[in-house]
C-alpha atoms as a PDB file:
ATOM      1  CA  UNK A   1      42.891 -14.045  31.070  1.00  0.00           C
ATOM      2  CA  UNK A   2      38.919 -14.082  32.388  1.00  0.00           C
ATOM      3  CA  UNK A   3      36.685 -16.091  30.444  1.00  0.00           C
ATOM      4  CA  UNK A   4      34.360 -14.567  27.699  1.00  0.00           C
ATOM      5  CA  UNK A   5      30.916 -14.543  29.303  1.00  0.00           C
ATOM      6  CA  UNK A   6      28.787 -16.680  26.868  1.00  0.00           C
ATOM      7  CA  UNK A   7      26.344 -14.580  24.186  1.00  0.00           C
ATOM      8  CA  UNK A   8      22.390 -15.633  23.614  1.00  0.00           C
ATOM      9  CA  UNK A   9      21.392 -13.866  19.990  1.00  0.00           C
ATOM     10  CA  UNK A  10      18.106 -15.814  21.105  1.00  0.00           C
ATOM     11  CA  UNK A  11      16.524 -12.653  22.712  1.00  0.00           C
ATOM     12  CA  UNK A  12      16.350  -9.510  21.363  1.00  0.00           C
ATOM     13  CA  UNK A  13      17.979 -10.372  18.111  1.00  0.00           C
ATOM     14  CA  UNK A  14      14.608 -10.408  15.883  1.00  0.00           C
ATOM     15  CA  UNK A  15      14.028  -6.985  17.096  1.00  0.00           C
ATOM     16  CA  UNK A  16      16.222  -5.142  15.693  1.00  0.00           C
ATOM     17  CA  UNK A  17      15.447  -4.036  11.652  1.00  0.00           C
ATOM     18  CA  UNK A  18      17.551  -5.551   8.901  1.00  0.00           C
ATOM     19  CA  UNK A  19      20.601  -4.069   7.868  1.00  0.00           C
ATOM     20  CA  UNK A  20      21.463  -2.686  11.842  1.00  0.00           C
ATOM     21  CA  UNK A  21      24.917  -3.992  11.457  1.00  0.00           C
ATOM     22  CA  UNK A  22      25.428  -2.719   8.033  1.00  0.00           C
ATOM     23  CA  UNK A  23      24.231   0.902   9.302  1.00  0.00           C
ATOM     24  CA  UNK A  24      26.277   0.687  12.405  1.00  0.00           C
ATOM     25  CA  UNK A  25      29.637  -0.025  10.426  1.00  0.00           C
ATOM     26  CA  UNK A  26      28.640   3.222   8.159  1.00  0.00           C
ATOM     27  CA  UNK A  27      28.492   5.212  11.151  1.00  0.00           C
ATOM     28  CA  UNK A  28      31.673   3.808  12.371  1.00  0.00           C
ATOM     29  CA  UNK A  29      33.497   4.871   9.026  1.00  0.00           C
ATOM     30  CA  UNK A  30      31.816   8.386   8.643  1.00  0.00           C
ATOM     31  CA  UNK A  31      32.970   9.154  12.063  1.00  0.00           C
ATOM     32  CA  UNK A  32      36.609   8.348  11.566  1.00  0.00           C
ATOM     33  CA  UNK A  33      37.063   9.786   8.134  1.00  0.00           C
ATOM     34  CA  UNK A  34      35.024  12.925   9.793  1.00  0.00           C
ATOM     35  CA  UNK A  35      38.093  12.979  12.257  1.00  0.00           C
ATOM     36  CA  UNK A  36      40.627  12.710   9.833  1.00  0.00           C
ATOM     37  CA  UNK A  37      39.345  14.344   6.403  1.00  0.00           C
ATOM     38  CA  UNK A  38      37.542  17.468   7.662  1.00  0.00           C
ATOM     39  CA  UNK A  39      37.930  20.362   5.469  1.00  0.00           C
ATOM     40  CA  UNK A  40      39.765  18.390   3.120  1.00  0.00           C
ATOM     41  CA  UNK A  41      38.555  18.095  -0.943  1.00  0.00           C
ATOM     42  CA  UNK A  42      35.462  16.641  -1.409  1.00  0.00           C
ATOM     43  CA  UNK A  43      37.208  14.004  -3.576  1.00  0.00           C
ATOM     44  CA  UNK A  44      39.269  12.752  -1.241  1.00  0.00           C
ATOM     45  CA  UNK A  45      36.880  12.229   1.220  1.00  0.00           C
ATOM     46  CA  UNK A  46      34.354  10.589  -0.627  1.00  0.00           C
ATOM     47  CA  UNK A  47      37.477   8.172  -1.348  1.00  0.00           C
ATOM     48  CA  UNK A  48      38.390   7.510   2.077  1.00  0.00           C
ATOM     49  CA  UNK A  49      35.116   6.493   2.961  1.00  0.00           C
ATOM     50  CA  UNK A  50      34.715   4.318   0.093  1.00  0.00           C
ATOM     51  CA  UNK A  51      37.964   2.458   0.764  1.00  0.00           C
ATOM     52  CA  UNK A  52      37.109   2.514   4.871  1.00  0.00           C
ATOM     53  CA  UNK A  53      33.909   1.269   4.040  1.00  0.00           C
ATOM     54  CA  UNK A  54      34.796  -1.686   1.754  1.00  0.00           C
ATOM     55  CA  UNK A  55      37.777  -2.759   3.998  1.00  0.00           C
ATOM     56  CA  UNK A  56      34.799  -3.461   6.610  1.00  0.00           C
ATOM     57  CA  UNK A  57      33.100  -5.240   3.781  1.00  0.00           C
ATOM     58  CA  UNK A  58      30.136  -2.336   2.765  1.00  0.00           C
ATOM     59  CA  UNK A  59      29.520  -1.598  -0.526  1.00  0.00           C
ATOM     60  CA  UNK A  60      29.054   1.804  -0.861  1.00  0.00           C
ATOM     61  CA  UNK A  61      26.041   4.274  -1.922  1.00  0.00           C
ATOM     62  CA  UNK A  62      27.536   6.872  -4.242  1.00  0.00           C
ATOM     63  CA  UNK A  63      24.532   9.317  -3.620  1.00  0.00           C
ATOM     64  CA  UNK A  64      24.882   8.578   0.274  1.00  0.00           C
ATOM     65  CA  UNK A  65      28.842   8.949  -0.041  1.00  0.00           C
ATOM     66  CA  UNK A  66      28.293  12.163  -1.442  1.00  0.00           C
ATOM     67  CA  UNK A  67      26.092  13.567   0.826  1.00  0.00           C
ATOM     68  CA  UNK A  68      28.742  12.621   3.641  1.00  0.00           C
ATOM     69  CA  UNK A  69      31.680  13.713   1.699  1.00  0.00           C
ATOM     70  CA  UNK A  70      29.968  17.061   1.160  1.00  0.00           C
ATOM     71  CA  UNK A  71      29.712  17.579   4.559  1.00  0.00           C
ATOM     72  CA  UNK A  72      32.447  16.694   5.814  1.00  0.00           C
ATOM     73  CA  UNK A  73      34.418  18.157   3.119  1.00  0.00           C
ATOM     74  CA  UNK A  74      32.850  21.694   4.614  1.00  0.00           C
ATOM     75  CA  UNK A  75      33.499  21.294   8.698  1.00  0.00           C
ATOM     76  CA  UNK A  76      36.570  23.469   9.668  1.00  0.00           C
ATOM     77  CA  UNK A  77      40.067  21.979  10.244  1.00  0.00           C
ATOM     78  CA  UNK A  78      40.566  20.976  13.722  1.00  0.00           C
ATOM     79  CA  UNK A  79      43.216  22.965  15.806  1.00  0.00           C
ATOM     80  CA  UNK A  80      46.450  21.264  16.096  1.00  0.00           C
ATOM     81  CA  UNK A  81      46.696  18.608  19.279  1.00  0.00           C
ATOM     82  CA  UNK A  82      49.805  20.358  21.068  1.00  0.00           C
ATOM     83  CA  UNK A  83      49.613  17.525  24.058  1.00  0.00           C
ATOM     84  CA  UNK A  84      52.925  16.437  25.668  1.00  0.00           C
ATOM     85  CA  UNK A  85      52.758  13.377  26.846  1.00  0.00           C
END
């Protein structure tokens, strides 16, 4: 194995608004359960996110996990991925 390459959070780090990882891990989880739950109920999105979104230690926003579950709830079902590998 290579060594890690030491990280400074010295420079740069004060820049960046409060609550930038918190945003960036509700991003993360929207994305996925947009990849996996489109189309689906409403209900069961809003779910998945919640449960996604505490197991990377967010507390969820009911009106914001709404809004997302709405939408995603309303994207059409992906086509089936009939790759062989």
């Amino acid at each position: 194995m290579e060594p890690v390459a030491s990280v400074s959070l010295a420079s740069g780090a004060s820049q960046r608004p409060v609550g930038w990882q918190v945003q960036l891990r509700v991003d993360y989880v929207v994305n996925k359960v947009r990849q996996t739950h489109r189309g689906q109920d409403e209900d069961a999105v809003a779910q998945a996110i919640i449960d996604q979104l505490r197991s990377v230690g967010v507390v969820p926003n009911g009106k914001l996990i709404a809004q997302y579950a709405m939408a995603i709830s309303q994207l059409p079902l992906l086509p089936p991925n009939n790759r062989v590998a």
